[in-house]
Protein backbone atom coordinates (compact mmCIF):
# COMPACT_ATOMS: atom_id res chain seq x y z
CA UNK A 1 105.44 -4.29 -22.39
CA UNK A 2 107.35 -7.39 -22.03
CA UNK A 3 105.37 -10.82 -20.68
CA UNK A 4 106.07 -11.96 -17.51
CA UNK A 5 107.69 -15.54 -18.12
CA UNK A 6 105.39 -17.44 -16.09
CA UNK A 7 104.29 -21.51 -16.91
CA UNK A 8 100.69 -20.83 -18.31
CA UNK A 9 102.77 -17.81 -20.71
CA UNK A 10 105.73 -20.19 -21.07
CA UNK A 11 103.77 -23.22 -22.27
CA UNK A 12 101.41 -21.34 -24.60
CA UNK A 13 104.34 -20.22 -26.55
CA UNK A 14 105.38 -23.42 -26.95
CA UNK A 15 101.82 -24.54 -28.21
CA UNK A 16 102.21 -21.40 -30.39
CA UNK A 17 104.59 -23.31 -32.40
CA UNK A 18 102.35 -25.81 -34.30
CA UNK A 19 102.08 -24.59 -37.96
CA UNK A 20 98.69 -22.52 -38.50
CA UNK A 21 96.28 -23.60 -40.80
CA UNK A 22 96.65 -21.60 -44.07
CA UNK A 23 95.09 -18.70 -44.60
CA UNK A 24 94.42 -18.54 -48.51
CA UNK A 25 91.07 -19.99 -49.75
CA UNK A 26 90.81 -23.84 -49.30
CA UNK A 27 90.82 -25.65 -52.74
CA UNK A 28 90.37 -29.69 -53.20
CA UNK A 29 89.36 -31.84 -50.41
CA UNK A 30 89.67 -29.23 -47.83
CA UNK A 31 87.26 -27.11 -49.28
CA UNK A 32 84.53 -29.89 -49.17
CA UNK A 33 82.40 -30.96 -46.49
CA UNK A 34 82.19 -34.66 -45.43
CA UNK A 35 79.57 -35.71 -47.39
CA UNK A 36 81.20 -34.48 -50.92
CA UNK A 37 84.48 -35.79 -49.79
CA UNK A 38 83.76 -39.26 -48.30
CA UNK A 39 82.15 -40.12 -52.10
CA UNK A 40 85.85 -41.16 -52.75
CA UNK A 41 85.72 -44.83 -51.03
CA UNK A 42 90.03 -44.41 -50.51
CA UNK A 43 89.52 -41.19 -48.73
CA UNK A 44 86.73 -42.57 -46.42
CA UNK A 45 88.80 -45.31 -45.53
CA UNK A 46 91.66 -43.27 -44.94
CA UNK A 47 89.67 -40.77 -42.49
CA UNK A 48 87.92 -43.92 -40.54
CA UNK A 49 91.83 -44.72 -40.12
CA UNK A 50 92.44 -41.88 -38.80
CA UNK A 51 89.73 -41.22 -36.31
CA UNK A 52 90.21 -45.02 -35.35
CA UNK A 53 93.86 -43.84 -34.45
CA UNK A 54 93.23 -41.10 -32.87
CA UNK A 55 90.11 -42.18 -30.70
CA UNK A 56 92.98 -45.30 -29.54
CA UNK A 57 95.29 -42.73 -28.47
CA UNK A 58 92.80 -41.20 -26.88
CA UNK A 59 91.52 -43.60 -25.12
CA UNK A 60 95.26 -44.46 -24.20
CA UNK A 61 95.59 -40.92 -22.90
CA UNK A 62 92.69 -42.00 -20.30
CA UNK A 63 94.17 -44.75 -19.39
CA UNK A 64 97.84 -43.48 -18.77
CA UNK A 65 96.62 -40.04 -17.22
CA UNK A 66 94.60 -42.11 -14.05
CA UNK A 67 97.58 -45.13 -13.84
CA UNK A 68 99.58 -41.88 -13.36
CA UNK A 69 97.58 -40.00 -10.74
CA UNK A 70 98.44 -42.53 -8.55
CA UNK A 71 102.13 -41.01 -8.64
CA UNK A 72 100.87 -37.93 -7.83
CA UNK A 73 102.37 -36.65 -4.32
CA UNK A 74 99.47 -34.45 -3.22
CA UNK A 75 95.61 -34.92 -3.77
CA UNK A 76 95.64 -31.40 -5.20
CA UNK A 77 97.46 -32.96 -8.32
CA UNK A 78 95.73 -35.95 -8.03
CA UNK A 79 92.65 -34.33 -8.69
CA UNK A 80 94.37 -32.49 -11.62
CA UNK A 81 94.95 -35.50 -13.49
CA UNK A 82 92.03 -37.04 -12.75
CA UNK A 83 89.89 -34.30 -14.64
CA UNK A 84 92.40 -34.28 -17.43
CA UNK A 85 91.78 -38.09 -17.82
CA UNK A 86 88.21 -36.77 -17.72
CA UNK A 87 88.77 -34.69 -20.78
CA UNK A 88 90.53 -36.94 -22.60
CA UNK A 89 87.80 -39.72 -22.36
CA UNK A 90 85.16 -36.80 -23.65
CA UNK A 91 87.82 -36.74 -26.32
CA UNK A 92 87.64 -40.25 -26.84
CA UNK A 93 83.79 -40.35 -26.60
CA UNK A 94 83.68 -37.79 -29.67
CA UNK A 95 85.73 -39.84 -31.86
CA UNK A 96 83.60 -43.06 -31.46
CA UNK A 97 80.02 -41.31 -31.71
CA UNK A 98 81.76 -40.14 -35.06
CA UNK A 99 83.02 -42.91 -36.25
CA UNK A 100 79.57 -44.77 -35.37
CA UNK A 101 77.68 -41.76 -37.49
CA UNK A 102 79.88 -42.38 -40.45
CA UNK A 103 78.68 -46.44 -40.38
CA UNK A 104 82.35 -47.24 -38.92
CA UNK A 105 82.44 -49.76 -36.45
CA UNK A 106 84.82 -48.09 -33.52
CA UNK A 107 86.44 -51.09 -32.00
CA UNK A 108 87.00 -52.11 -35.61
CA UNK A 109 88.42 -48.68 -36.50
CA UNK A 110 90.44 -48.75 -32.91
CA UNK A 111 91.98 -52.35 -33.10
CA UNK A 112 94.24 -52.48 -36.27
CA UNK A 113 96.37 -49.88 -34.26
CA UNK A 114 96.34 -50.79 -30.73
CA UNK A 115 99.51 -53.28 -30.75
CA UNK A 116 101.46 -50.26 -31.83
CA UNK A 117 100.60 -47.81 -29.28
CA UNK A 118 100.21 -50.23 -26.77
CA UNK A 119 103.64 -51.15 -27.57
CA UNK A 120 104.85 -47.35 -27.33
CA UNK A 121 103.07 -46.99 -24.26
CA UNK A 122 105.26 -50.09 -23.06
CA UNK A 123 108.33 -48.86 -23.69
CA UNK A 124 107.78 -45.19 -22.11
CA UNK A 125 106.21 -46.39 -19.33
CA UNK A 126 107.27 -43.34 -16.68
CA UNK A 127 109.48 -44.53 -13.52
CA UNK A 128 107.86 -41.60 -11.26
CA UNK A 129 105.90 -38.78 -10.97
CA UNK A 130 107.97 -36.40 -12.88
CA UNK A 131 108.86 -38.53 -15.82
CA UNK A 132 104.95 -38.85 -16.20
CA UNK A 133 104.54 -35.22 -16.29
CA UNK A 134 106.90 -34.74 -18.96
CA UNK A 135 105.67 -38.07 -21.33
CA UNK A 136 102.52 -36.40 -21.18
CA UNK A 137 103.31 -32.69 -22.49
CA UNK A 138 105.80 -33.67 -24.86
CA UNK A 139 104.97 -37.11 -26.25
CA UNK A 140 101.09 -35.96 -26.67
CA UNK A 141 102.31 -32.92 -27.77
CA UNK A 142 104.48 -34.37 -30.84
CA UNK A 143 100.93 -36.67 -31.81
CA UNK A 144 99.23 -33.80 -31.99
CA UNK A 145 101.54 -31.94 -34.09
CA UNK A 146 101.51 -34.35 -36.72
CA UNK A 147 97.56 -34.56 -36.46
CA UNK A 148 97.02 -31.04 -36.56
CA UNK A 149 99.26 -30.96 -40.00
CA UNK A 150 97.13 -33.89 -41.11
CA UNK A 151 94.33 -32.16 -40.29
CA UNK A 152 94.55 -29.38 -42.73
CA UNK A 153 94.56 -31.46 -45.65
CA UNK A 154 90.93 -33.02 -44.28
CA UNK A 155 87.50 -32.31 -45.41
CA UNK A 156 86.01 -29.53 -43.13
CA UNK A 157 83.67 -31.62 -40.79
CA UNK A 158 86.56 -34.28 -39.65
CA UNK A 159 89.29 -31.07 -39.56
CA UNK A 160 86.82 -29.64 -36.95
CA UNK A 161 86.56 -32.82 -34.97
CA UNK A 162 90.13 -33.59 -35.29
CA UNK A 163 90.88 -29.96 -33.55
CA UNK A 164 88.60 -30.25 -30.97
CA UNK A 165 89.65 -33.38 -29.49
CA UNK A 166 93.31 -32.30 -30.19
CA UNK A 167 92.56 -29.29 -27.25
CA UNK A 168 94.81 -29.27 -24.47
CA UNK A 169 93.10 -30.23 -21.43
CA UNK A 170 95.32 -27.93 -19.19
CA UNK A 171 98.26 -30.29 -18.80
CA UNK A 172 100.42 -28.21 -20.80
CA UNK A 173 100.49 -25.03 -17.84
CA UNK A 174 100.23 -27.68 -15.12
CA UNK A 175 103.72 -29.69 -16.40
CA UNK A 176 105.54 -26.79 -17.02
CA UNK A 177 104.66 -25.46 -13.12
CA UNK A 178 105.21 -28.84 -11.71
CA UNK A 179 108.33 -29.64 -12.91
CA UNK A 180 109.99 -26.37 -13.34
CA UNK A 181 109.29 -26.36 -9.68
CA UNK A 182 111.64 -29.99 -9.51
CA UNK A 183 114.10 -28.36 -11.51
CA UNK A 184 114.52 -25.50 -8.88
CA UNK A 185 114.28 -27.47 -5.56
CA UNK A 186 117.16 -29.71 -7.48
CA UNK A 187 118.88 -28.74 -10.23
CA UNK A 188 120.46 -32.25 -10.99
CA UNK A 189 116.24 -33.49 -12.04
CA UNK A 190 116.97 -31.62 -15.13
CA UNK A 191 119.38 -33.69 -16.90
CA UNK A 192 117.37 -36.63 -16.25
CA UNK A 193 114.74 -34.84 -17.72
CA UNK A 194 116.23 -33.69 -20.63
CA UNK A 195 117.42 -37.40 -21.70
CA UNK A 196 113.76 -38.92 -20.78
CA UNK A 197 112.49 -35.77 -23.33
CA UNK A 198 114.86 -36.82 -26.10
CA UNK A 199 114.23 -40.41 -25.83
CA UNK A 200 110.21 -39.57 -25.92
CA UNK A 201 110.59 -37.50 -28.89
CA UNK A 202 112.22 -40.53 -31.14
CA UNK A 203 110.26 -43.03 -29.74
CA UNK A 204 106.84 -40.51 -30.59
CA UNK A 205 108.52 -40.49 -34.58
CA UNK A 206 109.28 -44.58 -34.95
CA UNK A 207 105.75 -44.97 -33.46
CA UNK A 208 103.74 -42.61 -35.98
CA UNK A 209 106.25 -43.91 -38.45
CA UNK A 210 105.47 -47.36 -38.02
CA UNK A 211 101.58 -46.70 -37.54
CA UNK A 212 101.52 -44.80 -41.19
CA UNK A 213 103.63 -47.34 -43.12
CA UNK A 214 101.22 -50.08 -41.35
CA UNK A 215 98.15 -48.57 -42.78
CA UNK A 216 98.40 -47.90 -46.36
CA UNK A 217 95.50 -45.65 -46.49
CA UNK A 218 97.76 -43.30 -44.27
CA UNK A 219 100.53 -44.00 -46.31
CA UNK A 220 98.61 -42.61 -49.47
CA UNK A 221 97.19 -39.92 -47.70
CA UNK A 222 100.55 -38.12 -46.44
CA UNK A 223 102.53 -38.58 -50.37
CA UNK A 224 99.53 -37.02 -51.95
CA UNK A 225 97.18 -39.95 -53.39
CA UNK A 226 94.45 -38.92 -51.25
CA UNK A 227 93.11 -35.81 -50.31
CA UNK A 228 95.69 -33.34 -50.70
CA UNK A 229 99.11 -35.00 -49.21
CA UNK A 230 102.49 -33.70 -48.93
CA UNK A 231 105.36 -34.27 -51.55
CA UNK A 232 108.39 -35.04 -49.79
CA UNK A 233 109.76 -31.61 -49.30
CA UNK A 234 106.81 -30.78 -47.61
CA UNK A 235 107.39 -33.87 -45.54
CA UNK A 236 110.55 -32.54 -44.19
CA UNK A 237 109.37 -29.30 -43.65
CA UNK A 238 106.44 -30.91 -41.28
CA UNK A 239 108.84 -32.71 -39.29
CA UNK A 240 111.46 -29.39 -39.11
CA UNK A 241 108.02 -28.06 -37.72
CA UNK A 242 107.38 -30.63 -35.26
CA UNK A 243 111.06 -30.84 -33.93
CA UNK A 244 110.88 -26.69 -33.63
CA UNK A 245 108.03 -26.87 -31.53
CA UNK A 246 109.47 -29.61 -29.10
CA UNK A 247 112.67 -27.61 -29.08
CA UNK A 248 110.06 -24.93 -27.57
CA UNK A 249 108.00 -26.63 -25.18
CA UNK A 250 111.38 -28.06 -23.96
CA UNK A 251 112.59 -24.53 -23.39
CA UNK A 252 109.28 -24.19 -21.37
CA UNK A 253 109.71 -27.01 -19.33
CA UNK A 254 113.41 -25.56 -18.52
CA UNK A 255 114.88 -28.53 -19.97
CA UNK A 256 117.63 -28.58 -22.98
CA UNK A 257 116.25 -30.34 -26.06
């Protein structure tokens, strides 16, 4: 029987997309729990990194989610947003009682990357209601690509906390509705769309880009000095990956990549 293209079937497809986590047996830093693993002082500093990132962007995600319910043009979607902020702040809440149990100091974890996203955040800053809608299923949806690949590679106890908080919180069926909806009532939304997508999608790869090569415990974690990283050919096939799947959820949103 064929499925009904409707926005909750429409937008799980797209989140179908990300790369599944292999299925043969784990081997080297993925088959160890936290404790075995963080006995390598690089790799423990290289996962605090990460969960400080992560628990920014986050907290970001709070932040941008109720600025942008104030767009909203009904108190139905209001409320939306305001319990996906929610979410994302239990998200954010996770990360720090983590970092705390693994003797990290979170604002000291969170700060080394904040001028960066901040700085993303700037320059995407949505000019309406729609434009919101869209930053937040496709440029959270690229971060969590790449985490979810970086994930992986991770000792089982942070992969598991890294997936959780990388859960959509239900924006992914509301965007597609709402502005597929836009798109209907007036065609000519879409092309806007479209370009605000594209120019998301580079600005979401200079700003991880510029975050890893910041960092250099990231930077030795993706090429393979810690943990199990990716050569370069594995690199580019991450990124093919992650530019597939937006290609997808932009299909979904009824927009052209």
């Amino acid at each position: 029987m064929e499925t009904p293209d409707t926005p909750e079937n429409t937008a799980a497809a797209a989140g179908a997309a990300q790369a599944p986590e292999p299925t043969e047996a784990l081997t080297g830093i993925a088959a160890q729990d936290w404790a075995r693993a963080s006995a390598d002082p690089q790799y423990r500093a290289a996962v605090v990194d990460l969960l400080g990132v992560l628990a920014y962007g986050e907290l970001a995600a709070f932040e941008r989610l109720a600025e942008d319910a104030k767009l909203a043009p009904t108190l139905d979607d209001k409320a939306e947003l305001a319990k996906m902020a929610a979410a994302e702040f239990q998200h954010f809440q996770r990360l720090r009682d983590r970092l705390t149990a693994i003797d990290a100091e979170p604002t000291g974890a969170m700060q080394p990357f904040a001028p960066a996203l901040d700085e993303f955040h700037r320059q995407t800053a949505p000019s309406d209601w729609l434009e919101g809608l869209v930053k937040a299923y496709v440029g959270d949806s690229i971060a969590s690509d790449f985490y979810r690949e970086v994930a992986a590679r991770l000792d089982s106890d942070t992969r598991a906390l890294m997936l959780t908080v990388l859960d959509d919180t239900g924006h992914a069926s509301f965007a597609v509705e709402k502005v597929r909806a836009a798109i209907e009532a007036d065609p000519r939304v879409g092309g806007r769309l479209a370009l605000w997508a594209r120019r998301l999608m580079g600005e979401a790869l200079s700003q991880a880009q510029r975050v890893v090569a910041d960092r250099d415990t990231l930077s030795t974690m993706l090429v393979g000095g810690v943990a199990d990283g990716f050569d370069l050919a594995e690199v580019g096939k991450m990124f093919s990956r992650i530019t597939e799947a937006h290609t997808k959820r932009m299909a979904a949103l009824g927009l052209a990549a």
